[in-house]
N, C-alpha and C. Protein backbone atom coordinates (compact mmCIF):
# COMPACT_ATOMS: atom_id res chain seq x y z
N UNK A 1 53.55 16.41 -25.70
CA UNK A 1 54.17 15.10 -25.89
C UNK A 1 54.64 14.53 -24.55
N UNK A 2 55.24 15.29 -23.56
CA UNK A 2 55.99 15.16 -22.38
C UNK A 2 54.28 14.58 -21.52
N UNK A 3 53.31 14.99 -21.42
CA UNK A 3 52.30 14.57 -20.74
C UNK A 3 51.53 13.52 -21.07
N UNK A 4 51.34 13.10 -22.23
CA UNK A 4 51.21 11.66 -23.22
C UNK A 4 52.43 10.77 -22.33
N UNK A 5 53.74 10.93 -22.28
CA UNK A 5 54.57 9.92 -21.87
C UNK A 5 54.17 9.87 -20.46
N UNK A 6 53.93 10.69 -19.87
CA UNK A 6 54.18 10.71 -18.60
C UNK A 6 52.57 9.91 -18.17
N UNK A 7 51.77 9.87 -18.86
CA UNK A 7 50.20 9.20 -18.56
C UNK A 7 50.19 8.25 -19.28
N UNK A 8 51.16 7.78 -19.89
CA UNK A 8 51.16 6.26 -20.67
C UNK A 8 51.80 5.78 -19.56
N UNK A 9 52.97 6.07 -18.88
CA UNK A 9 53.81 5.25 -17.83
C UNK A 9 52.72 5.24 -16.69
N UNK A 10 52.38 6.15 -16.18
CA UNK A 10 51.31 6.29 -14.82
C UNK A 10 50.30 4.83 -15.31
N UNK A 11 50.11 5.18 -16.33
CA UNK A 11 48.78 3.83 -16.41
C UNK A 11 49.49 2.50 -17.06
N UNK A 12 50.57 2.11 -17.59
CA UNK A 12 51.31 1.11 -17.31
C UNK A 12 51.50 0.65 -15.88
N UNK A 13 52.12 1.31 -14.94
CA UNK A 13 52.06 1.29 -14.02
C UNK A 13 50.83 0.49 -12.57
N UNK A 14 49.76 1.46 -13.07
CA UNK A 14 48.43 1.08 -12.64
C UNK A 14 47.97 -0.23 -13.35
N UNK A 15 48.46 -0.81 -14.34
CA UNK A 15 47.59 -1.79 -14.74
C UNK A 15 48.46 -3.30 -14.66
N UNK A 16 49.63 -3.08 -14.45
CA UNK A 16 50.73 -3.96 -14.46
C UNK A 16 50.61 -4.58 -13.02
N UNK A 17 50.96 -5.83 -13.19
CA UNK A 17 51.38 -7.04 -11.83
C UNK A 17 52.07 -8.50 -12.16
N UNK A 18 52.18 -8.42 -10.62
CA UNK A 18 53.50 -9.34 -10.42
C UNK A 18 53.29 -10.73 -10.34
N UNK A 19 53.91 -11.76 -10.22
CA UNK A 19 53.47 -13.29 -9.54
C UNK A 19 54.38 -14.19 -9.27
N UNK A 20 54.10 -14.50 -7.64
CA UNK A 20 55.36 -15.10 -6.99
C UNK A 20 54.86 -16.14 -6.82
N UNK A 21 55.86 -16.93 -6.68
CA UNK A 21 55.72 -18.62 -5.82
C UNK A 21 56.07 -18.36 -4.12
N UNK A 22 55.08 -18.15 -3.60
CA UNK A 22 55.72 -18.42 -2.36
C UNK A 22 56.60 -19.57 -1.69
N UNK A 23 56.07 -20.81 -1.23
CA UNK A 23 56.57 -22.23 -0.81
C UNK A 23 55.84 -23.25 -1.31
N UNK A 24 55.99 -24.27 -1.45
CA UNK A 24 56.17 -25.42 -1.71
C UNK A 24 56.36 -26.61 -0.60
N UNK A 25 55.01 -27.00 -0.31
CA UNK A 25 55.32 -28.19 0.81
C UNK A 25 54.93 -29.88 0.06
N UNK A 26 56.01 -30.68 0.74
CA UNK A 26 55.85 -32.10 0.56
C UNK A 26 55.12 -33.01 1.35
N UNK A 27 54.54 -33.80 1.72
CA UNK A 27 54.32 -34.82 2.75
C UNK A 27 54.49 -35.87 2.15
N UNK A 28 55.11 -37.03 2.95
CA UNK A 28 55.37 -38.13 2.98
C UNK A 28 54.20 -39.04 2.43
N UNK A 29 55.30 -40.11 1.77
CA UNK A 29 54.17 -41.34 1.42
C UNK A 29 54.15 -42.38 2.48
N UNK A 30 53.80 -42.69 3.44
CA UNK A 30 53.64 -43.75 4.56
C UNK A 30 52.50 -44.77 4.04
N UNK A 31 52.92 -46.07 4.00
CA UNK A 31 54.29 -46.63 3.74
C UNK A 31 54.49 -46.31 2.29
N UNK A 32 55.90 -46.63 2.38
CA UNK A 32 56.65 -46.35 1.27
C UNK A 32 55.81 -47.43 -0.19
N UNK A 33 55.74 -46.76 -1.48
CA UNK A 33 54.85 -47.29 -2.45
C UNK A 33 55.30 -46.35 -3.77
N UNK A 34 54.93 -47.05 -5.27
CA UNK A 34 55.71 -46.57 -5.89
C UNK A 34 54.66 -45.55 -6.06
N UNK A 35 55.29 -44.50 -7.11
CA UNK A 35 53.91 -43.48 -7.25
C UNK A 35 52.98 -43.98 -8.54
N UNK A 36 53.45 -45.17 -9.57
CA UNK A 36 52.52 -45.69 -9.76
C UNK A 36 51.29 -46.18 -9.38
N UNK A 37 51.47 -46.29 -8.28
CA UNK A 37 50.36 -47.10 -7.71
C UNK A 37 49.49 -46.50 -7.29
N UNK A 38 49.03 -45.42 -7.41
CA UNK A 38 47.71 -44.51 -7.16
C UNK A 38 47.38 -43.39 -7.92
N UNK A 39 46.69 -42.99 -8.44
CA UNK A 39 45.41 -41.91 -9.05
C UNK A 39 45.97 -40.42 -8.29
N UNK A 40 46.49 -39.92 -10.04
CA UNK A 40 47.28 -38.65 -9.34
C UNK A 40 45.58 -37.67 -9.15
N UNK A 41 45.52 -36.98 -7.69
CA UNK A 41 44.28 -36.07 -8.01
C UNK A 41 44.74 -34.62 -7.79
N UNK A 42 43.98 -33.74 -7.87
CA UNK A 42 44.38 -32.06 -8.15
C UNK A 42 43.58 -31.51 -7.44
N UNK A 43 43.67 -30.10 -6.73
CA UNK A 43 42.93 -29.35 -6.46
C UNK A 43 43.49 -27.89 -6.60
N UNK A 44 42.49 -26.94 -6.77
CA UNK A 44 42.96 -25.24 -6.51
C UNK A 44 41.45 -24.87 -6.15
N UNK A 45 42.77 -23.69 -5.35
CA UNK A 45 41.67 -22.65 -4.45
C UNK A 45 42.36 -21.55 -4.40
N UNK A 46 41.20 -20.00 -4.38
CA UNK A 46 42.10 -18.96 -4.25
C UNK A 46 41.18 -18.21 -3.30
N UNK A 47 41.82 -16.87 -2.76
CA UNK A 47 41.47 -16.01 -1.94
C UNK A 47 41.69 -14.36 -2.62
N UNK A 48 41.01 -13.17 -2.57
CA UNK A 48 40.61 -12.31 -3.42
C UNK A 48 41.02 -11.82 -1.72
N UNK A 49 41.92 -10.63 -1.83
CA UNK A 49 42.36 -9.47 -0.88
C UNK A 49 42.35 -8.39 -1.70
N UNK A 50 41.62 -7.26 -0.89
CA UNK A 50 41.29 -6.19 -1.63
C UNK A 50 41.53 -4.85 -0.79
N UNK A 51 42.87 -4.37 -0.76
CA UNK A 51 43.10 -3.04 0.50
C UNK A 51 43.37 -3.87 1.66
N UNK A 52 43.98 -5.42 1.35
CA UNK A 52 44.30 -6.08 2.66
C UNK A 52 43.09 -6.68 3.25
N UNK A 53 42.06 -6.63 2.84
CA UNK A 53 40.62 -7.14 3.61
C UNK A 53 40.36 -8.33 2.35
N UNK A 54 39.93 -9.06 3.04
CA UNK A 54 39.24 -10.13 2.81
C UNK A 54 38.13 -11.43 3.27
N UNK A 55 37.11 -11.93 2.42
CA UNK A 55 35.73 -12.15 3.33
C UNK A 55 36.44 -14.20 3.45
N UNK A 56 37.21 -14.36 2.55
CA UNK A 56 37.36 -16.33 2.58
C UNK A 56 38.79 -16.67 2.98
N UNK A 57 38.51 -17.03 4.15
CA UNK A 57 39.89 -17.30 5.03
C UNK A 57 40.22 -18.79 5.36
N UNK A 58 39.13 -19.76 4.50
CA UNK A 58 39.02 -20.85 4.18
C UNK A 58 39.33 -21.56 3.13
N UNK A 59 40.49 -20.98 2.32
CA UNK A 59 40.10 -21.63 1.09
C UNK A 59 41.39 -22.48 1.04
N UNK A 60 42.08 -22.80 2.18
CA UNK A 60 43.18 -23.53 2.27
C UNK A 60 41.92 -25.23 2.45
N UNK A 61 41.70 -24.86 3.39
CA UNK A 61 40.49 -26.03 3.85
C UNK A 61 39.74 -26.68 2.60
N UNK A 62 39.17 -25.52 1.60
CA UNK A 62 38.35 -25.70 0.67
C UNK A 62 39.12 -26.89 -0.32
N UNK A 63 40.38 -26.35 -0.59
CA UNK A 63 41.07 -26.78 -1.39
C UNK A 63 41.43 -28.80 -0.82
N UNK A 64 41.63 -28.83 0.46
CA UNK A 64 42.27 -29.91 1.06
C UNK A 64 41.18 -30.66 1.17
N UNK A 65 39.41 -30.26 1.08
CA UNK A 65 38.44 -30.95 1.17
C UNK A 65 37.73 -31.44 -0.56
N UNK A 66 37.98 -30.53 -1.36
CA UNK A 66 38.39 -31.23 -2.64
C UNK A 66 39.22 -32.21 -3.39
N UNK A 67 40.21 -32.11 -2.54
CA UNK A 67 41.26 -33.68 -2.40
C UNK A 67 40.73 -34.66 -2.10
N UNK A 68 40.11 -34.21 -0.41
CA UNK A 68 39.54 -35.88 -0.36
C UNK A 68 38.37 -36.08 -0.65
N UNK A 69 37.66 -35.40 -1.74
CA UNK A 69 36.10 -35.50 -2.39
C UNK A 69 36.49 -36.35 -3.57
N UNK A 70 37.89 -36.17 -3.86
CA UNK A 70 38.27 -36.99 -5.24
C UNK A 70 39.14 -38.15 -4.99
N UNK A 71 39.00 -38.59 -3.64
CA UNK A 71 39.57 -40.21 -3.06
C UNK A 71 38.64 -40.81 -2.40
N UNK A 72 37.11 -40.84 -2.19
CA UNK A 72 36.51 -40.93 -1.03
C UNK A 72 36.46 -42.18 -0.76
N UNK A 73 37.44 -43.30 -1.10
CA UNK A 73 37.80 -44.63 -0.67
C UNK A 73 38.65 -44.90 -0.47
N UNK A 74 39.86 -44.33 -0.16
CA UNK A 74 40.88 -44.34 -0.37
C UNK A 74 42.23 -43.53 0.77
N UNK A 75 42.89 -43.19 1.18
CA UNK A 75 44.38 -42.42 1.36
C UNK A 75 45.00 -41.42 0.60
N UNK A 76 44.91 -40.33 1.07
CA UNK A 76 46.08 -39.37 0.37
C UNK A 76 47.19 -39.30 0.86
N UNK A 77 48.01 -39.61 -0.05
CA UNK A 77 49.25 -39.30 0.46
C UNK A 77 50.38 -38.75 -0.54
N UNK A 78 51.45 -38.33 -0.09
CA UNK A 78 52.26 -37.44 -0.98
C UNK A 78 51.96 -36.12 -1.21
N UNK A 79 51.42 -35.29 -0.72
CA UNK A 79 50.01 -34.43 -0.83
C UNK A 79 51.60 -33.15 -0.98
N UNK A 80 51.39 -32.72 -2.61
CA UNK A 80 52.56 -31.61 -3.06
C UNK A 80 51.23 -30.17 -2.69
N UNK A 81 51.59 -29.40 -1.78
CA UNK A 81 51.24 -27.50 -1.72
C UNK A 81 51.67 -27.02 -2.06
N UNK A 82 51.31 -25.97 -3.24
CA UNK A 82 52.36 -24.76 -3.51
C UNK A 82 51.21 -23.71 -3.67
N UNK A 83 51.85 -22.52 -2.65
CA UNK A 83 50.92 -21.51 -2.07
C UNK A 83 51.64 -20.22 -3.44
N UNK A 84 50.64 -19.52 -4.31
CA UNK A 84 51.27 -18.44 -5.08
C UNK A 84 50.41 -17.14 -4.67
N UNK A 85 50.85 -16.08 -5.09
CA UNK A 85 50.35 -15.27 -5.03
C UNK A 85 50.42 -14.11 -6.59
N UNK A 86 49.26 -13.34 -6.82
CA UNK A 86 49.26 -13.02 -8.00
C UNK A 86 48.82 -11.49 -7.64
N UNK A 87 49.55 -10.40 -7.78
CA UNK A 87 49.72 -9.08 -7.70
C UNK A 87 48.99 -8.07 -8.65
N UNK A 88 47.97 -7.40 -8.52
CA UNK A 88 47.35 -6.52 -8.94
C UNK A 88 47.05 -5.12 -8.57
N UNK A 89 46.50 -3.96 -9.24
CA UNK A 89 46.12 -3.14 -8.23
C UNK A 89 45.50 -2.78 -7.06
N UNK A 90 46.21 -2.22 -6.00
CA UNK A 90 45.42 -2.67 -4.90
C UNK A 90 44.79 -3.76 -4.47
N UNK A 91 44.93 -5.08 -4.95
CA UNK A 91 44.71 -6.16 -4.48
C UNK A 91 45.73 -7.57 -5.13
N UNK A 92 45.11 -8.58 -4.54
CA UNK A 92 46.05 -9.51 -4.92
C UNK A 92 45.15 -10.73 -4.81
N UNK A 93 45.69 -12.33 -5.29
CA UNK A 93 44.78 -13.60 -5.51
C UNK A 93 46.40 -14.02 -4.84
N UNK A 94 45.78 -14.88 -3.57
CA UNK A 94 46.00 -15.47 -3.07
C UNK A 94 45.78 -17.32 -3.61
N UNK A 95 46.69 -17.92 -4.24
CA UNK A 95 46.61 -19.23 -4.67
C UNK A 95 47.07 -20.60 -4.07
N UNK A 96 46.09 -21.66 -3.98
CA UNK A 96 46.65 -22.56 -3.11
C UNK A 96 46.49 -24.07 -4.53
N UNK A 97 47.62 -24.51 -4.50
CA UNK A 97 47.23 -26.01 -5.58
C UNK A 97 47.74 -26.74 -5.07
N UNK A 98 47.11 -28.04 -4.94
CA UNK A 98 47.34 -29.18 -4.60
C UNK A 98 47.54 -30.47 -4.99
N UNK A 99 48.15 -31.08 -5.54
CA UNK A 99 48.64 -32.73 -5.75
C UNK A 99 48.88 -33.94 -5.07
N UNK A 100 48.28 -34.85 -4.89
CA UNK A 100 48.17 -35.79 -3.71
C UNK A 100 47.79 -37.29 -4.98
N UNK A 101 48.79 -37.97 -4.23
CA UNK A 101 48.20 -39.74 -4.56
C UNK A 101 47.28 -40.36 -3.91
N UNK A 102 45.85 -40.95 -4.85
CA UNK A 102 45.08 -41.61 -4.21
C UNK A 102 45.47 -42.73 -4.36
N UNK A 103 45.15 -43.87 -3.11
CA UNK A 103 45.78 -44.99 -2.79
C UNK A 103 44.75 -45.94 -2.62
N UNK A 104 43.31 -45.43 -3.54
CA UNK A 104 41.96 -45.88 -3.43
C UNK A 104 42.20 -47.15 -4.31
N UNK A 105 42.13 -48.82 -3.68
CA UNK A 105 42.06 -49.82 -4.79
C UNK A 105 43.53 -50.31 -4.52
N UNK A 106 44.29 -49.65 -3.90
CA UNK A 106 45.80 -50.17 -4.05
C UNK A 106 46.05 -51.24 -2.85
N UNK A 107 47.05 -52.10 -3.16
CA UNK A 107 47.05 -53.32 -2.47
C UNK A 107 48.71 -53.04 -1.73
N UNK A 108 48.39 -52.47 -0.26
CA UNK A 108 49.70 -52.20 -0.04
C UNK A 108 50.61 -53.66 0.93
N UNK A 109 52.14 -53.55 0.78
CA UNK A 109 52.51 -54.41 1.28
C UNK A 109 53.11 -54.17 2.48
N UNK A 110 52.75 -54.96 4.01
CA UNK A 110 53.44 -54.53 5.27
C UNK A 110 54.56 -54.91 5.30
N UNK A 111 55.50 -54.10 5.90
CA UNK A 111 57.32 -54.74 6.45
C UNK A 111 57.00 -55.15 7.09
């Protein structure tokens, strides 16, 4: 019975993970505009580390070039990052999502 518990916890253990929010970045709306006024767009991208090695060290890029694939007339701005990370055995998913206002069509007003 004592070795049943003790190999149910070991493989709880082994199969169990974690998931953090790392940070959270803002950028500015220049010029100032309501957030009505533009086309909320989205992106995600992740990265696969495995023993600390990993082959896509691009997928911050990937992610920020999917943004502007979904304004291609337009301004991003407001552009919300939040970098997560998702904990597994021996490896982990590296997560990047993105939120940005397109300003494609919008009629802005100068001070």
């Amino acid at each position: 019975m004592k070795a049943h518990l003790l190999c149910s916890v070991f493989a709880f253990f082994l199969t169990s993970c974690a998931y953090s929010v790392h940070d959270v970045y803002v950028s500015g709306f220049e010029p100032a505009m309501p957030q009505t006024a533009g086309k909320l767009v989205t992106a995600h991208s992740e990265q696969l580390v495995i023993l600390g090695f990993t082959g896509n060290t691009h997928y911050l890029d990937q992610a920020y070039d999917e943004l502007q694939g979904q304004c291609p007339s337009g301004d991003i701005v407001g552009i919300v990052t939040e970098y997560q990370t998702a904990l597994g055995f021996l490896s982990w998913h590296n997560h990047i999502y993105m939120k940005a206002l397109c300003t494609a069509g919008v009629t802005r007003k100068k001070a």
